[in-house]
C-alpha atoms as a PDB file:
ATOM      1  CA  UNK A   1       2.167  -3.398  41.876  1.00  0.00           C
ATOM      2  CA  UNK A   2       4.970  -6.128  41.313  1.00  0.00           C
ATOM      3  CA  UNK A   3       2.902  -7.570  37.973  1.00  0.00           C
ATOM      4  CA  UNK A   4       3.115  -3.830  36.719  1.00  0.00           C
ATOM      5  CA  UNK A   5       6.731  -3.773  37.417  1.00  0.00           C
ATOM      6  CA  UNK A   6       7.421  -6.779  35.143  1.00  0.00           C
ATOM      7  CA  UNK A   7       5.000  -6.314  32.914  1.00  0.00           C
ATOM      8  CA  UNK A   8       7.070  -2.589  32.277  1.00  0.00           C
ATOM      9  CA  UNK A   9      10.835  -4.475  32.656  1.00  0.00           C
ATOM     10  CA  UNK A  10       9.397  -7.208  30.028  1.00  0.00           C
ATOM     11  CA  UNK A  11       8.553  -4.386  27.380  1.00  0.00           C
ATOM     12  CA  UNK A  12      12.053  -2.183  28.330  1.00  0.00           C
ATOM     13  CA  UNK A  13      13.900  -5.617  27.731  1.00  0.00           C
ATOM     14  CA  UNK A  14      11.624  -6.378  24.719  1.00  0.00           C
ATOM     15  CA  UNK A  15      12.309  -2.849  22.866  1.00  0.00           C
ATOM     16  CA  UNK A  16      16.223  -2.628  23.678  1.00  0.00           C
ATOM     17  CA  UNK A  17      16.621  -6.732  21.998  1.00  0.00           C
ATOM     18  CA  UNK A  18      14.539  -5.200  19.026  1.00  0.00           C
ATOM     19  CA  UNK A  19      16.988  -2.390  18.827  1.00  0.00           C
ATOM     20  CA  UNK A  20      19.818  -4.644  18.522  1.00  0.00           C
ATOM     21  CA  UNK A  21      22.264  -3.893  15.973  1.00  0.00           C
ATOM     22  CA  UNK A  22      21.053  -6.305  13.017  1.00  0.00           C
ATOM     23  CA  UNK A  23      23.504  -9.017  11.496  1.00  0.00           C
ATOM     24  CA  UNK A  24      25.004  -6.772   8.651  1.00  0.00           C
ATOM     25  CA  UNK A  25      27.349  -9.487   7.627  1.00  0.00           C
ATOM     26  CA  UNK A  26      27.787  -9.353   3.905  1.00  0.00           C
ATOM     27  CA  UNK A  27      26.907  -5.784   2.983  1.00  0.00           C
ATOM     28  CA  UNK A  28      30.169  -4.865   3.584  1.00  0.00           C
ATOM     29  CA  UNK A  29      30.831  -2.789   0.475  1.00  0.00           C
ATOM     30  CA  UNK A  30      34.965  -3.613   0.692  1.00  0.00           C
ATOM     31  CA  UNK A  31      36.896  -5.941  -2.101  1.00  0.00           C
ATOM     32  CA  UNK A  32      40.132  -7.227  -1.826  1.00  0.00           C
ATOM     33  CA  UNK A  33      42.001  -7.672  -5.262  1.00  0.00           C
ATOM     34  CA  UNK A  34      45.415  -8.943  -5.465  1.00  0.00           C
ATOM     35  CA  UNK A  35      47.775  -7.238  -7.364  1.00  0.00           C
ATOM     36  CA  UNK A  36      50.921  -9.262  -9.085  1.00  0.00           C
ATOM     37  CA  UNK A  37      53.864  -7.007 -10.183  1.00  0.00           C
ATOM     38  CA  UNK A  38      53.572  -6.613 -14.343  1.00  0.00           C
ATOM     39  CA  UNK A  39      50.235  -8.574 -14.417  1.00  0.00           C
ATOM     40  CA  UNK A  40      48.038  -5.130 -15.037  1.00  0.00           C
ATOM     41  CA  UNK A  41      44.789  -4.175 -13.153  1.00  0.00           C
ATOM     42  CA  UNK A  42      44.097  -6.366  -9.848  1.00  0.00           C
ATOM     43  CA  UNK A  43      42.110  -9.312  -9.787  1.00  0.00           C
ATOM     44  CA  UNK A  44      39.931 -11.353  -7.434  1.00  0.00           C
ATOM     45  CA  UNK A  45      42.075 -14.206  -8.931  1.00  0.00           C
ATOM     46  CA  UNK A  46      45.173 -14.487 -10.320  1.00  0.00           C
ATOM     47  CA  UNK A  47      47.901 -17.585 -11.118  1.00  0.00           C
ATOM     48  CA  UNK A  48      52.063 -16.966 -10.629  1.00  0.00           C
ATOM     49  CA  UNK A  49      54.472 -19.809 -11.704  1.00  0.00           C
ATOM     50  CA  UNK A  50      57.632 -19.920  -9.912  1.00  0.00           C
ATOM     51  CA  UNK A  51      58.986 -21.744 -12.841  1.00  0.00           C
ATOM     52  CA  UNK A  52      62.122 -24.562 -12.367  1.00  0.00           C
ATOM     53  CA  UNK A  53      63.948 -23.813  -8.540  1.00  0.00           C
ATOM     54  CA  UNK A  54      66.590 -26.142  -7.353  1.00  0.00           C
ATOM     55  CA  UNK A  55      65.517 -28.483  -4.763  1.00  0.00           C
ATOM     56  CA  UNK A  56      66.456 -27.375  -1.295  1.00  0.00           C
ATOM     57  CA  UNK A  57      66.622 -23.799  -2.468  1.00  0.00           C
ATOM     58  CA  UNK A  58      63.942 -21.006  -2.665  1.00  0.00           C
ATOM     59  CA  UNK A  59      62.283 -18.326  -4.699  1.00  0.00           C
ATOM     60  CA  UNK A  60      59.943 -15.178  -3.469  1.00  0.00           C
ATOM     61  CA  UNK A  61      57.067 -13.368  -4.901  1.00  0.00           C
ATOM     62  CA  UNK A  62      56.631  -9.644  -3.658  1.00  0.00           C
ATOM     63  CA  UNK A  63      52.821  -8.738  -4.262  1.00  0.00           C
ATOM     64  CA  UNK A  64      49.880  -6.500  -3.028  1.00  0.00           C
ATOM     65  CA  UNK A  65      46.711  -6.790  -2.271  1.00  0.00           C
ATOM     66  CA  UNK A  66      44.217  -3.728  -2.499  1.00  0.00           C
ATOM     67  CA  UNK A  67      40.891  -2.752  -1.185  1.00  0.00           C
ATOM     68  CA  UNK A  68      38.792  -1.876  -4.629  1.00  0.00           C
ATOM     69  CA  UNK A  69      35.543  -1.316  -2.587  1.00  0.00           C
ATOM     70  CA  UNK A  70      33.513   1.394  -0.741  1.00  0.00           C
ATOM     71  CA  UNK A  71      34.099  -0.164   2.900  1.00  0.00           C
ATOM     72  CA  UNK A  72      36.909  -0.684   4.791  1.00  0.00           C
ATOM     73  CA  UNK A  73      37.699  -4.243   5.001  1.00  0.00           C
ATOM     74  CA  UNK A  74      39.118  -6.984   7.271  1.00  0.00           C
ATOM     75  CA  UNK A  75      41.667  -9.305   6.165  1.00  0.00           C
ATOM     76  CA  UNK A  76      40.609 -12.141   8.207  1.00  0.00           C
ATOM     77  CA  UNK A  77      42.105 -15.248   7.389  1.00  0.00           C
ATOM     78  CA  UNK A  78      45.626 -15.839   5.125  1.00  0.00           C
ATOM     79  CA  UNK A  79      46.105 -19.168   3.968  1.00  0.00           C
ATOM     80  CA  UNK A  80      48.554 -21.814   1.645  1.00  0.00           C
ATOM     81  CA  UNK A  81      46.253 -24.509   0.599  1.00  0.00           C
ATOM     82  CA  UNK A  82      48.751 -27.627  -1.019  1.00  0.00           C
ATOM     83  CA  UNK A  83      49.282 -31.311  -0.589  1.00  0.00           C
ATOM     84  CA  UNK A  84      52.897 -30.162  -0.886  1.00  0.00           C
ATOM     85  CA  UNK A  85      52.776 -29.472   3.095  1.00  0.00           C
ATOM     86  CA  UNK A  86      56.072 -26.692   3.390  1.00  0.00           C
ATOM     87  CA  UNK A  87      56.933 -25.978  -0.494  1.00  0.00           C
ATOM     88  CA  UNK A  88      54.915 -22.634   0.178  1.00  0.00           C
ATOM     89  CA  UNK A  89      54.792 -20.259   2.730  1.00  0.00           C
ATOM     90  CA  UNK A  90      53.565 -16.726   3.361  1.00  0.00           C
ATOM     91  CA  UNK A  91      54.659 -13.630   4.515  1.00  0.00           C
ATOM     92  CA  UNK A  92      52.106 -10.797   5.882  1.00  0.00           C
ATOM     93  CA  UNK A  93      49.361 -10.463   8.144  1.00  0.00           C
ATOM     94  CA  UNK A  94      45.776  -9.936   8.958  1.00  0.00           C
ATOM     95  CA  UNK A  95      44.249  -6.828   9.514  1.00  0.00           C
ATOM     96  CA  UNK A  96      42.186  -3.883   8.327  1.00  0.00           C
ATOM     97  CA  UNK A  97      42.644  -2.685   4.428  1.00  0.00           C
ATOM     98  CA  UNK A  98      40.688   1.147   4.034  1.00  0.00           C
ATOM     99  CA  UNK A  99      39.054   1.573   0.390  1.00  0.00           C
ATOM    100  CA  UNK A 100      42.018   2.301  -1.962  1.00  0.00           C
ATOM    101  CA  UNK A 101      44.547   1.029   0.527  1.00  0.00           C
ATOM    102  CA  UNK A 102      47.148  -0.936  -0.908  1.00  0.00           C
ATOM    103  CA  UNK A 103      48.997  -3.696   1.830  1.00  0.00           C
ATOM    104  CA  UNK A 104      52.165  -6.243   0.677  1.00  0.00           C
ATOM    105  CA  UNK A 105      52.888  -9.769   1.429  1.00  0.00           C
ATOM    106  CA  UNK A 106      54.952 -11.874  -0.376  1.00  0.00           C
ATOM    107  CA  UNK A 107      54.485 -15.772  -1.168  1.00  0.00           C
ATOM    108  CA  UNK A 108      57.421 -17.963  -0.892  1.00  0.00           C
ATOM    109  CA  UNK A 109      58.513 -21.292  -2.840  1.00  0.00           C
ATOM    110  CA  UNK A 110      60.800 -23.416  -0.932  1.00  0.00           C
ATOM    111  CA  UNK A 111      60.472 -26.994  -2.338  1.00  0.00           C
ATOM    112  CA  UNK A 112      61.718 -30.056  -0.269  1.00  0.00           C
ATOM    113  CA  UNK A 113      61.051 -32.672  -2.897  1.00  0.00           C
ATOM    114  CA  UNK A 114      61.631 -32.651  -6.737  1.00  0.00           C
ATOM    115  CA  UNK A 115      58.864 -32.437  -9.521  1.00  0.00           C
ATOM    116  CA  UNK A 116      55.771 -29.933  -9.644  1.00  0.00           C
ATOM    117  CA  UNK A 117      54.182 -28.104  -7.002  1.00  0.00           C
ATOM    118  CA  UNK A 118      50.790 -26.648  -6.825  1.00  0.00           C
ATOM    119  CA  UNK A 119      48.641 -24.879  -3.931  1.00  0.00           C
ATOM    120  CA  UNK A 120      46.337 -21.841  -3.013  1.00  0.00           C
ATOM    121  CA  UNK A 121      47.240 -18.715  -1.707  1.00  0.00           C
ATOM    122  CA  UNK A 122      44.000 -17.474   0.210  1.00  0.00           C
ATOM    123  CA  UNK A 123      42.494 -14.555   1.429  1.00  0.00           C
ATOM    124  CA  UNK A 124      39.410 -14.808   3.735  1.00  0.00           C
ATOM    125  CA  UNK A 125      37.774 -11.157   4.278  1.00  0.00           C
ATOM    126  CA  UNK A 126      34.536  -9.607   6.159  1.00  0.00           C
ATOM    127  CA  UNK A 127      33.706  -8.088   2.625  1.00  0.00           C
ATOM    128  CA  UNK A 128      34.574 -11.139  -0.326  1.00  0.00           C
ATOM    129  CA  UNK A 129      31.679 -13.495  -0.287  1.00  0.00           C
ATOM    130  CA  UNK A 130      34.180 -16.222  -1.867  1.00  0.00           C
ATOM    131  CA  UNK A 131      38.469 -15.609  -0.641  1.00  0.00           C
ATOM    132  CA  UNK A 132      40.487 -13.537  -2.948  1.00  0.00           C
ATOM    133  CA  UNK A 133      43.315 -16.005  -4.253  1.00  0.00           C
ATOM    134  CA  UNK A 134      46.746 -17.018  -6.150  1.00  0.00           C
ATOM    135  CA  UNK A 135      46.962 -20.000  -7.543  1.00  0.00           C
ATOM    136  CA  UNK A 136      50.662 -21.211  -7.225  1.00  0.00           C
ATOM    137  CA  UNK A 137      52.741 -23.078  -8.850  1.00  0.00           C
ATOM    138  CA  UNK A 138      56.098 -24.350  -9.366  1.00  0.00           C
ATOM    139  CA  UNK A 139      58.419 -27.492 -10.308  1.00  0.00           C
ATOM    140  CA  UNK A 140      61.582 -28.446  -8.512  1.00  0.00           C
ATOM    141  CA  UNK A 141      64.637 -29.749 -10.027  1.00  0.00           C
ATOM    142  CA  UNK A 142      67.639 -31.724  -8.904  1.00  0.00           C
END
């Protein structure tokens, strides 16, 4: 009677691990574009020059990022990429983006040294199979 017992809790526990929800990572159907003001349609990558800014002073970039796709979408991850460690920062936070959902953030460049200034402004998502990104940069002057 106790074999027959496990025998029937080894097939319940069998069946409900085979029903497991399966790892759907990567069919999410979302895609985050970034959207620069006067640049036209969104892109999965895009490049803004901050042009000459005064060392010790600062310049800001007001953007948007939208959800193109089918799927909602988690932002998961925001990111400045740059040797320059401080001459950009971001402003705006992770979250869910629905499908045609537009969300802002805004980029700024604060140098600390003179000369140019490069880095990546990434977006990490549950939908993007590479990060949606901006590719900065900027030169500081005396």
């Amino acid at each position: 009677m106790k074999t027959t017992h496990l025998i029937s809790l080894f097939v319940v526990l069998s069946l409900v691990l085979a029903c497991e929800r399966p790892n759907v990572q990567g069919t999410n159907r979302g895609e985050l574009k970034v959207s620069l003001p006067d640049a036209g349609e969104p892109a999965f990558e895009t490049t803004h020059a901050f042009g000459d800014v005064k060392k010790g002073e600062q310049t800001r970039l007001t953007f948007e990022v939208v959800n193109t796709g089918e799927d909602a979408l988690d932002i998961r991850v925001i990111k400045v990429e740059t040797e320059d460690t401080g001459a950009f920062f971001v402003q705006g936070g992770t979250g869910s983006v629905a499908p045609d959902v537009r969300r802002t953030f805004s980029v700024t460049f604060a140098p600390v040294r003179t000369g140019a200034h490069t880095g990546n402004l990434i977006f990490e998502t549950n939908a993007n199979a590479q990060p949606a990104r901006i590719v900065l940069n900027g030169n500081s002057i005396p």
